[in-house]
Protein backbone atom coordinates (compact mmCIF):
# COMPACT_ATOMS: atom_id res chain seq x y z
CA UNK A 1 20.98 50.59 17.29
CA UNK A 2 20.46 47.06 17.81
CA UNK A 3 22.99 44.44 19.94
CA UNK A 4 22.67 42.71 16.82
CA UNK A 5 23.46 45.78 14.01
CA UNK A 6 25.72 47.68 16.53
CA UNK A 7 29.14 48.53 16.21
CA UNK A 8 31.25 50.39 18.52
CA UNK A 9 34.67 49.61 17.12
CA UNK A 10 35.21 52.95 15.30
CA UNK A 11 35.92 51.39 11.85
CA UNK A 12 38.89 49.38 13.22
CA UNK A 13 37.34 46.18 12.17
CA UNK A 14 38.22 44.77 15.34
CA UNK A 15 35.52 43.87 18.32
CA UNK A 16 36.13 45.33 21.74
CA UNK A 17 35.30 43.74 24.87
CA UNK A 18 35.76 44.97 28.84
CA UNK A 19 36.60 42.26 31.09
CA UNK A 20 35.94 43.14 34.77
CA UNK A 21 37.02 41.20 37.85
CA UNK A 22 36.26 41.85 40.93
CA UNK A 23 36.79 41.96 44.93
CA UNK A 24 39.52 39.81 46.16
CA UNK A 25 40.37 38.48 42.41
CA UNK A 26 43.69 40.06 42.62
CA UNK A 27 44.38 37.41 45.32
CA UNK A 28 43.87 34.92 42.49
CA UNK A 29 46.83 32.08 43.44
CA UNK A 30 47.53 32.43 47.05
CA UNK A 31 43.59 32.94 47.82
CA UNK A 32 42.02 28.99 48.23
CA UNK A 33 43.99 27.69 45.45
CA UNK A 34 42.17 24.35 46.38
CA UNK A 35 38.62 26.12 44.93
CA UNK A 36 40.24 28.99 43.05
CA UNK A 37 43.50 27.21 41.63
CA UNK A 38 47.32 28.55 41.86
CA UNK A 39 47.38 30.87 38.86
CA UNK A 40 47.33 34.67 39.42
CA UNK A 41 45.20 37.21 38.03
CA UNK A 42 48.11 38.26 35.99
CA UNK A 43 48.63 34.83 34.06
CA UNK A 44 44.59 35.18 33.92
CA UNK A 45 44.72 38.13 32.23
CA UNK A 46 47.97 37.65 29.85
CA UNK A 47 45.62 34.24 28.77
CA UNK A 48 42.99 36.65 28.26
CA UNK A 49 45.05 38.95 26.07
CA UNK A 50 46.55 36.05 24.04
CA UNK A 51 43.31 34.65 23.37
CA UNK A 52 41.61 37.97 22.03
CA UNK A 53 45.39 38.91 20.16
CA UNK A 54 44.48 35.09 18.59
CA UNK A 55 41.00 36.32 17.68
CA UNK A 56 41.64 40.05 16.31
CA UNK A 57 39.45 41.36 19.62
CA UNK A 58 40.85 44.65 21.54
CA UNK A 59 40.30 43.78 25.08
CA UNK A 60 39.86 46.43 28.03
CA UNK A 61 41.10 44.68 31.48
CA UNK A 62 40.15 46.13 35.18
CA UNK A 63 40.12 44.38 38.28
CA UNK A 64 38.53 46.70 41.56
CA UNK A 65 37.61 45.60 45.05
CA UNK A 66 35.38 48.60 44.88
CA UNK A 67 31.30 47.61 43.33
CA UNK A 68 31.29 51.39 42.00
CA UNK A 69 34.53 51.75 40.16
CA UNK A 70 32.73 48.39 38.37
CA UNK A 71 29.71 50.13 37.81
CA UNK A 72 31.45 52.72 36.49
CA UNK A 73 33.80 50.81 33.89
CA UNK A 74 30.14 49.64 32.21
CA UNK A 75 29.50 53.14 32.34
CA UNK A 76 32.66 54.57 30.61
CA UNK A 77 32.71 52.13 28.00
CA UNK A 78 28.87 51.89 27.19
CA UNK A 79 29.62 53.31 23.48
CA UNK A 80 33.03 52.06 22.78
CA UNK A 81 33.31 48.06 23.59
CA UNK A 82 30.52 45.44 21.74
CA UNK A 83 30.74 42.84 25.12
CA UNK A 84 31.89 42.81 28.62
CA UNK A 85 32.37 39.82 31.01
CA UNK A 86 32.59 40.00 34.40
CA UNK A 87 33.74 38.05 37.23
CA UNK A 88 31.53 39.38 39.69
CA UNK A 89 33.25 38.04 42.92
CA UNK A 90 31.93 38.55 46.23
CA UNK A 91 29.52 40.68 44.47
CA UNK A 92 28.05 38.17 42.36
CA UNK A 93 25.55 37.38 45.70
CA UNK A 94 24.57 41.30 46.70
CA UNK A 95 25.35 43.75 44.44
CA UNK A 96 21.83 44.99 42.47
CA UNK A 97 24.14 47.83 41.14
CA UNK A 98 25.32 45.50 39.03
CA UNK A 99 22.96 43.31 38.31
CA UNK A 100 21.16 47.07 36.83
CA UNK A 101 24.25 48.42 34.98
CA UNK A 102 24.25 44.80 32.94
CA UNK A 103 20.64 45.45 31.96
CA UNK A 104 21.31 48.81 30.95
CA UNK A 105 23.95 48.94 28.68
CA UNK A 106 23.80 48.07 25.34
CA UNK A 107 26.05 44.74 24.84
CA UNK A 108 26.12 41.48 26.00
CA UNK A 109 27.92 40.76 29.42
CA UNK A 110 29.21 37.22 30.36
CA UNK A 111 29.67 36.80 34.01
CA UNK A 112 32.26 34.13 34.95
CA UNK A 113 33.66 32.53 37.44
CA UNK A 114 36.40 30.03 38.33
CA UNK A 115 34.77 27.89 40.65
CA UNK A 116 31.31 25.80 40.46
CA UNK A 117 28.70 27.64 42.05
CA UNK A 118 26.18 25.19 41.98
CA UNK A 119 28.58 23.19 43.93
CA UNK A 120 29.60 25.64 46.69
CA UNK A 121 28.26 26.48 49.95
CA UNK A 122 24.56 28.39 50.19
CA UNK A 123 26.11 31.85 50.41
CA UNK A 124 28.02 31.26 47.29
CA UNK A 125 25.18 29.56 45.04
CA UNK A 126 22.75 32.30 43.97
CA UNK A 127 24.20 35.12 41.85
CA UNK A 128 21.84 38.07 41.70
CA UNK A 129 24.41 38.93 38.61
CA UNK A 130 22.98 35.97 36.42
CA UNK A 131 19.84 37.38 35.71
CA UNK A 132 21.07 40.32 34.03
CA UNK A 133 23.98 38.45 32.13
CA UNK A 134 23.71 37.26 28.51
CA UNK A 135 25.52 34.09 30.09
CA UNK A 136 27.39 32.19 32.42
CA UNK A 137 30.41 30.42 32.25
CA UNK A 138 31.56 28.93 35.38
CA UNK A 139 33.74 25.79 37.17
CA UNK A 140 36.40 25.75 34.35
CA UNK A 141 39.06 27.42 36.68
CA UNK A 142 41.06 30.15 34.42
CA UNK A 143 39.72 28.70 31.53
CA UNK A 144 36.40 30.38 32.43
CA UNK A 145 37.42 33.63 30.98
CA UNK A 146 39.01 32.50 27.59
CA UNK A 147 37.20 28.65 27.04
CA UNK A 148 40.11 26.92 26.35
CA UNK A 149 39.90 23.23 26.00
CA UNK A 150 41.98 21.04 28.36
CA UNK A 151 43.96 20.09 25.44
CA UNK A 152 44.89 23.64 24.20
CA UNK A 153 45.61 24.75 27.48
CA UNK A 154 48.27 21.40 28.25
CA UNK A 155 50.82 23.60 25.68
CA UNK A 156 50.87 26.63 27.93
């Protein structure tokens, strides 16, 4: 099947997406909070829920310091979830496992991060992540993950 025609949901109607962060995420709020901001990975990820509970999506949330327990969520999932983004990490600038398991499965992956990487030091500019993602959404803090507009976000 398709990306376009396929459907994974199991006749629930509802999309499915995995959302993956990884290495060092689960620092999120004490970690830089002057590049990363002060909100932790679990007020990322109730955002995240609220947004796809807003939108009728089933979401699938994992956070690893460990590139192969990564790899191996895209694996698990590659016949039950229609998306996947990723916040790549530390891993966004070495891991080609990765980068492959994006090309090979069948859905679209997102890869996000919190920070501007065009605006970051060298090591943290070139994600070898970006060429296998559908897209990248990046420099928004928190609001990299979910898209919410400034204003939206002010009633939270």
């Amino acid at each position: 099947m398709s990306k376009t025609t396929r459907s994974s949901n199991g006749g629930s109607g509802k999309l499915r997406f995995l959302v993956l962060h990884g290495p060092n995420t689960n620092l999120f709020g004490r970690r830089e909070t002057g590049i990363y901001g002060i909100q932790t990975l679990s007020y990322i990820d109730e955002r995240i829920r609220e947004a796809a509970a807003e939108a009728g999506v089933e979401v699938t949330i994992l956070q690893s310091n460990h590139e192969g327990v990564l790899v191996d969520a895209f694996q698990s999932h590659i016949h039950d979830v229609d998306g996947a983004i990723i916040n790549p990490a530390g891993l966004s600038f070495s891991s080609v496992a990765l980068h492959d398991v994006i090309k090979a499965v069948p859905f679209p992956t997102i890869e996000v991060h919190l920070s501007n990487l065009d605006q970051r030091d060298q090591v943290h500019r070139n994600s070898i992540v970006t060429a296998a993602a559908k897209g990248k959404v990046m420099g928004l803090g928190w609001r990299s993950y979910t898209m919410e507009s400034t204003k939206e976000a002010r009633t939270r």
